[in-house]
N, C-alpha and C. Protein backbone atom coordinates (compact mmCIF):
# COMPACT_ATOMS: atom_id res chain seq x y z
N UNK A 1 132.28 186.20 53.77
CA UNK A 1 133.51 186.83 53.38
C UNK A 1 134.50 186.75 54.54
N UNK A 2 136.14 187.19 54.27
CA UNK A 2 136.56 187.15 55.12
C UNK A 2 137.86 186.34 54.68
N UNK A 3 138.95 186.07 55.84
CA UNK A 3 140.08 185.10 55.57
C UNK A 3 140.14 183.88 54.94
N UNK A 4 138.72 183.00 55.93
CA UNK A 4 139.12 181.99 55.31
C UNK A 4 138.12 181.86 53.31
N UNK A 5 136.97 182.56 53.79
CA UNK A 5 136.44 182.74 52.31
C UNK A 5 137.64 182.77 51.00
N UNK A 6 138.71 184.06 51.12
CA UNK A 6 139.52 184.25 50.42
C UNK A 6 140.36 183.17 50.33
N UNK A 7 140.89 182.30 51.36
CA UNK A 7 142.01 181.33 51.29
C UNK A 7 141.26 179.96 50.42
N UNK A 8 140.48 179.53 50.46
CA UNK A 8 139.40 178.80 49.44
C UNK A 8 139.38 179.19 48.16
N UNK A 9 138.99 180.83 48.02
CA UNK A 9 138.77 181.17 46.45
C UNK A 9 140.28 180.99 45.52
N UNK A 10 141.26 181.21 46.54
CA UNK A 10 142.85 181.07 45.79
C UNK A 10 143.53 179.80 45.79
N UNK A 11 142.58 178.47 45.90
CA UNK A 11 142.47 177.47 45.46
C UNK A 11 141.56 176.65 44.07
N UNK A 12 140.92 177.84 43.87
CA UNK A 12 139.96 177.21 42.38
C UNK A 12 140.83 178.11 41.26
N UNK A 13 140.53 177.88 39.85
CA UNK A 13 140.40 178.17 38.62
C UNK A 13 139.57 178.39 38.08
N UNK A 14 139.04 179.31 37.75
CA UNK A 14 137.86 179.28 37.05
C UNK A 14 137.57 179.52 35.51
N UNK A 15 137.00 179.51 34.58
CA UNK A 15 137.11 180.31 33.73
C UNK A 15 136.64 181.73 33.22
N UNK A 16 135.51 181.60 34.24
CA UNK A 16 134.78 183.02 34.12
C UNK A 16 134.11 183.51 35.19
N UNK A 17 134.55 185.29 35.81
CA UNK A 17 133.73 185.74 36.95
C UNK A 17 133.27 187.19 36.36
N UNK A 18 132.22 186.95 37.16
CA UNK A 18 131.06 188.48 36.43
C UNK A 18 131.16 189.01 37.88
N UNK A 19 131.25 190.53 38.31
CA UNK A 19 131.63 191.42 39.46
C UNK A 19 130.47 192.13 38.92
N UNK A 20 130.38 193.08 40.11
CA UNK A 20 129.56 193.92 40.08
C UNK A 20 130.32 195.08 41.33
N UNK A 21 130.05 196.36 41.35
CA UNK A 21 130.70 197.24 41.77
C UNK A 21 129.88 198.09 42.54
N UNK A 22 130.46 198.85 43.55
CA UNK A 22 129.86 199.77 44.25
C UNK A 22 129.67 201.39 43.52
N UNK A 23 130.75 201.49 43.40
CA UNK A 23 131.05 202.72 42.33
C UNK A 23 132.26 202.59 41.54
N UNK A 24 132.37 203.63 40.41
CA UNK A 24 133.69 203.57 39.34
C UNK A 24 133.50 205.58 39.27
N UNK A 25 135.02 205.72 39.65
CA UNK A 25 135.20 206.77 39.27
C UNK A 25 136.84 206.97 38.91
N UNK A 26 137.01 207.46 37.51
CA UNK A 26 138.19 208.13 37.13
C UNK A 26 139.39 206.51 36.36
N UNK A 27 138.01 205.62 36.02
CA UNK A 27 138.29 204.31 35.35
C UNK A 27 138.43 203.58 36.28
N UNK A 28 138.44 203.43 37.88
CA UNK A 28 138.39 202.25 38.67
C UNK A 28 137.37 201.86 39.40
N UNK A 29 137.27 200.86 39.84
CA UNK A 29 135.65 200.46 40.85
C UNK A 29 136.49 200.28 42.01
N UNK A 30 135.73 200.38 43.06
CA UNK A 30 135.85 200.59 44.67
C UNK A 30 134.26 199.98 44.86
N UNK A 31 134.52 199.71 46.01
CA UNK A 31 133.46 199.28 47.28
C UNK A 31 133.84 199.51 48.37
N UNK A 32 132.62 199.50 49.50
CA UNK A 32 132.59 200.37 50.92
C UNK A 32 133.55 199.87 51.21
N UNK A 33 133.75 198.39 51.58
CA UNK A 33 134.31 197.16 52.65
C UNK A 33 135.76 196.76 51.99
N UNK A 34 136.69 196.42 52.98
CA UNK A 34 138.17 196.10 52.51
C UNK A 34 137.79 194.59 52.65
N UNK A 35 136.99 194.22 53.13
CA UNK A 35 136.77 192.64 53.05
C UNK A 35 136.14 191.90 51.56
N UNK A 36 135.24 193.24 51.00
CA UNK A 36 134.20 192.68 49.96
C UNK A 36 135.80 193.12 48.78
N UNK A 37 136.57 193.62 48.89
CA UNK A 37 137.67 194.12 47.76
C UNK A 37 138.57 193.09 47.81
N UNK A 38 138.80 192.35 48.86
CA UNK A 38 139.53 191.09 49.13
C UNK A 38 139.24 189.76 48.72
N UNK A 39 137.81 189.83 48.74
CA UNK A 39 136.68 188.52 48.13
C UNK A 39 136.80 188.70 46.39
N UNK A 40 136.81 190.03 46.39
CA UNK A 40 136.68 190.34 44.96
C UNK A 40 137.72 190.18 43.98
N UNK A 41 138.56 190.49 44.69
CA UNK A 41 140.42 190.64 44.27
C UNK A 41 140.54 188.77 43.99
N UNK A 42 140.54 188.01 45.05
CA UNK A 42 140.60 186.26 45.07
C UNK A 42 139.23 186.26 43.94
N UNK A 43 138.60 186.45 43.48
CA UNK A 43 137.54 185.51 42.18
C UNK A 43 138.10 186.37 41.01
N UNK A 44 138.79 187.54 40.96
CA UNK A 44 139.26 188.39 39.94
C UNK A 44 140.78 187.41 39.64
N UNK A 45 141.54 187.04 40.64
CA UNK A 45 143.11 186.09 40.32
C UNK A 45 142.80 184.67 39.80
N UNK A 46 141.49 184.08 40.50
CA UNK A 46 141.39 182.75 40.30
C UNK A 46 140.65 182.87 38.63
N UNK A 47 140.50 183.80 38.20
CA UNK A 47 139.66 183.60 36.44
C UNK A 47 140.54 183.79 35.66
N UNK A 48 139.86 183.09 34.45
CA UNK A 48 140.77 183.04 33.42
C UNK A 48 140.14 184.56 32.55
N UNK A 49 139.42 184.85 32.85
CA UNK A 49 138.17 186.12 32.12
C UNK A 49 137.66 186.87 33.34
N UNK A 50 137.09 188.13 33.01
CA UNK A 50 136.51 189.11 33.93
C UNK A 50 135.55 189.66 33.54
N UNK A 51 134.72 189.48 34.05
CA UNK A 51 133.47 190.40 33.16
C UNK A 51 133.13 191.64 34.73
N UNK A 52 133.01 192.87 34.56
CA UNK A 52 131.89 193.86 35.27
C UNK A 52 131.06 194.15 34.59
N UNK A 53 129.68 193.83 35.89
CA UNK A 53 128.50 194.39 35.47
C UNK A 53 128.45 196.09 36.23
N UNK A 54 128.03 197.37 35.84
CA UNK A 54 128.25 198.45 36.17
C UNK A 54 126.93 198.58 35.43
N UNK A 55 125.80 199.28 36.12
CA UNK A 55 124.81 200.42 36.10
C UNK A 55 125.13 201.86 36.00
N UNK A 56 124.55 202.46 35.29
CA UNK A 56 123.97 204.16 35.16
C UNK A 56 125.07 204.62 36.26
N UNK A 57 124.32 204.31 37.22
CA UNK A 57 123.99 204.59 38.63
C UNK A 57 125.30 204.69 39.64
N UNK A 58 126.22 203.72 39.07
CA UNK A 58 127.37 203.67 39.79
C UNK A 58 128.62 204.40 39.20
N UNK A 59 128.26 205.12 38.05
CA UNK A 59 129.70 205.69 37.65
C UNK A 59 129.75 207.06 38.53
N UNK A 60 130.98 207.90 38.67
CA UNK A 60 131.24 208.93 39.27
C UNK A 60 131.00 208.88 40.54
N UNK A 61 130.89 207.82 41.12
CA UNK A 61 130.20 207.59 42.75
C UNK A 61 131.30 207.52 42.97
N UNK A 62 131.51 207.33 45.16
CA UNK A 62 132.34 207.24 45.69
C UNK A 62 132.51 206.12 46.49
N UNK A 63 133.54 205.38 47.01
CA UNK A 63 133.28 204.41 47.62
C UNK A 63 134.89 204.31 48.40
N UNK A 64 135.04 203.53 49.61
CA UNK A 64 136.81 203.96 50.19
C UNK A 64 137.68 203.44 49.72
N UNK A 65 137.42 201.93 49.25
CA UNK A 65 138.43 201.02 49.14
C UNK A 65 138.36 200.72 47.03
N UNK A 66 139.61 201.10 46.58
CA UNK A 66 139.77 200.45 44.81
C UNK A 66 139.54 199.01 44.99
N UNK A 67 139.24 198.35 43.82
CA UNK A 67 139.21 197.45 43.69
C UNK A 67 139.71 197.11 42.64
N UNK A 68 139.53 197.65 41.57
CA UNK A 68 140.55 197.60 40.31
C UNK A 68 140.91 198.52 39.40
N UNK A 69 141.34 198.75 38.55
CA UNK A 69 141.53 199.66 37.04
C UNK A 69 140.26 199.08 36.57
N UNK A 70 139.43 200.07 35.54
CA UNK A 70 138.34 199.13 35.01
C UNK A 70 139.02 198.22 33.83
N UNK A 71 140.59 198.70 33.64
CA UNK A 71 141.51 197.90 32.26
C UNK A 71 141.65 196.64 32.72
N UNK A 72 141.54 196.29 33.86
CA UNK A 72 141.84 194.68 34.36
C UNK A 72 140.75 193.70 34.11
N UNK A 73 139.65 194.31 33.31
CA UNK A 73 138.66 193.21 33.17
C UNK A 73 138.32 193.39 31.66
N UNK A 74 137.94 192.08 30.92
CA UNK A 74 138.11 191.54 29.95
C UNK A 74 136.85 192.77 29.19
N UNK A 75 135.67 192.43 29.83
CA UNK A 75 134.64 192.93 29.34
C UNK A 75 133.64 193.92 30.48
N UNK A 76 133.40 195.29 30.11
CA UNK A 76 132.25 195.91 31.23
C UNK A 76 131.31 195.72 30.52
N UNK A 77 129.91 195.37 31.30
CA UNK A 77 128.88 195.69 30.63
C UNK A 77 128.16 196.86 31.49
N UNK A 78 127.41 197.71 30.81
CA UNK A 78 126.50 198.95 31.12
C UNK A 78 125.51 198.82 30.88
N UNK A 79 124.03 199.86 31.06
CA UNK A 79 123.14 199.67 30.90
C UNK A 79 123.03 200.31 30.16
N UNK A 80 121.81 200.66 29.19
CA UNK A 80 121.38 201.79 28.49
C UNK A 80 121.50 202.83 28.44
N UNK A 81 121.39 203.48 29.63
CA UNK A 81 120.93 204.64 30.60
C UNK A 81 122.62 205.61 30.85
N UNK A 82 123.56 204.50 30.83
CA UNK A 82 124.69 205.03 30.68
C UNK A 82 124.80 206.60 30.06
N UNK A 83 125.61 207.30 30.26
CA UNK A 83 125.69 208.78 29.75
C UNK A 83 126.41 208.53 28.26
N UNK A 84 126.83 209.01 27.16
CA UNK A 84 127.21 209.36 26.05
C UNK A 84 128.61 209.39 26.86
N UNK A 85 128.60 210.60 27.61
CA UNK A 85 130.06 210.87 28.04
C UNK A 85 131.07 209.90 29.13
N UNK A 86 130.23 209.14 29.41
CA UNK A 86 131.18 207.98 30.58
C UNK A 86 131.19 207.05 29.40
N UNK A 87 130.55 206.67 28.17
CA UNK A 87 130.88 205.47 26.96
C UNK A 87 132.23 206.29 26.14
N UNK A 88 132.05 207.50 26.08
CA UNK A 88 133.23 208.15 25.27
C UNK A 88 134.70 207.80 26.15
N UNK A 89 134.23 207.92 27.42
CA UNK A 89 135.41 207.92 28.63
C UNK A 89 135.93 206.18 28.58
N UNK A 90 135.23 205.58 28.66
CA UNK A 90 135.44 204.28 28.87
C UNK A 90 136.35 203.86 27.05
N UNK A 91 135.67 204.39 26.36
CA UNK A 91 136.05 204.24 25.25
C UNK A 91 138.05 204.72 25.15
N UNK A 92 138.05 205.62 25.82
CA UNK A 92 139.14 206.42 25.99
C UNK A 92 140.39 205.74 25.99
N UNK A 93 139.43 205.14 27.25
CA UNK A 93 140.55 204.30 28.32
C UNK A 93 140.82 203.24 27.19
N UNK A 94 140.28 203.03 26.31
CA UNK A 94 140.48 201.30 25.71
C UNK A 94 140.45 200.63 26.78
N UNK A 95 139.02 200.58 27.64
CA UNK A 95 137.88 199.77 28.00
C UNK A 95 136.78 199.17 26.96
N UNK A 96 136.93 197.53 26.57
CA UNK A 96 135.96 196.71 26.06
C UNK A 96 134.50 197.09 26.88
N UNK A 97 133.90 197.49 26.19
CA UNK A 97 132.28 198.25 26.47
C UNK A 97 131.01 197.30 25.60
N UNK A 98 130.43 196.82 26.52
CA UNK A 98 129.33 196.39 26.01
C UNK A 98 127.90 196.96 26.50
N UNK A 99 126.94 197.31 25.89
CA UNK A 99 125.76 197.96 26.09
C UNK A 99 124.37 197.17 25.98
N UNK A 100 123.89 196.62 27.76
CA UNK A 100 122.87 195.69 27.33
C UNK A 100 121.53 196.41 27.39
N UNK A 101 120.75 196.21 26.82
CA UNK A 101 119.67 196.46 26.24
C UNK A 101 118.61 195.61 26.98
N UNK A 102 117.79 196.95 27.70
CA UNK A 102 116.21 196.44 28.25
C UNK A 102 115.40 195.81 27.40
N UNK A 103 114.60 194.92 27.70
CA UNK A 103 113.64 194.41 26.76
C UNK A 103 112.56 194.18 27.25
């Protein structure tokens, strides 16, 4: 990660990037590092689509740096385990919610 990492990623197109998050609270994701939000931000501009992957585990957490609205990405996916009340919330927001299933 880093400057030149980012100055590379804002040379491709892509059509599709899947993220993953540190925490989401109050509809946005954050991570610890202003470097990993910078890496993240360059593969989030260069797609044509956005997918987050988000666990149980990471909603209502805290983390320093935003990284986005969760409205800026096409599709979240969650786990099972998700609460009733963060799918109602997400729902709220008119956040696209998908629910993958252990097998």
């Amino acid at each position: 990660m880093g400057g030149m990492t980012v100055d590379a990623i804002r040379g491709l197109s892509v059509d599709l990037t899947v993220l993953s998050t540190s925490a989401t609270t109050a509809g946005t994701c954050y991570h610890q590092t202003q470097d990993t939000v910078s890496f993240k931000r360059a593969l989030m501009d260069a797609a044509a689509k956005r997918i987050l992957y988000v666990d149980h585990t990471k909603f209502e957490r805290r983390a320093l740096h935003a990284l986005a609205p969760l409205t800026d990405f096409d599709l979240v996916i969650v786990d099972e385990n998700t609460p009733k009340s963060v799918l109602k919330d997400l729902h709220d927001r008119q956040i696209t919610v998908e629910v993958a299933k252990a097998e």
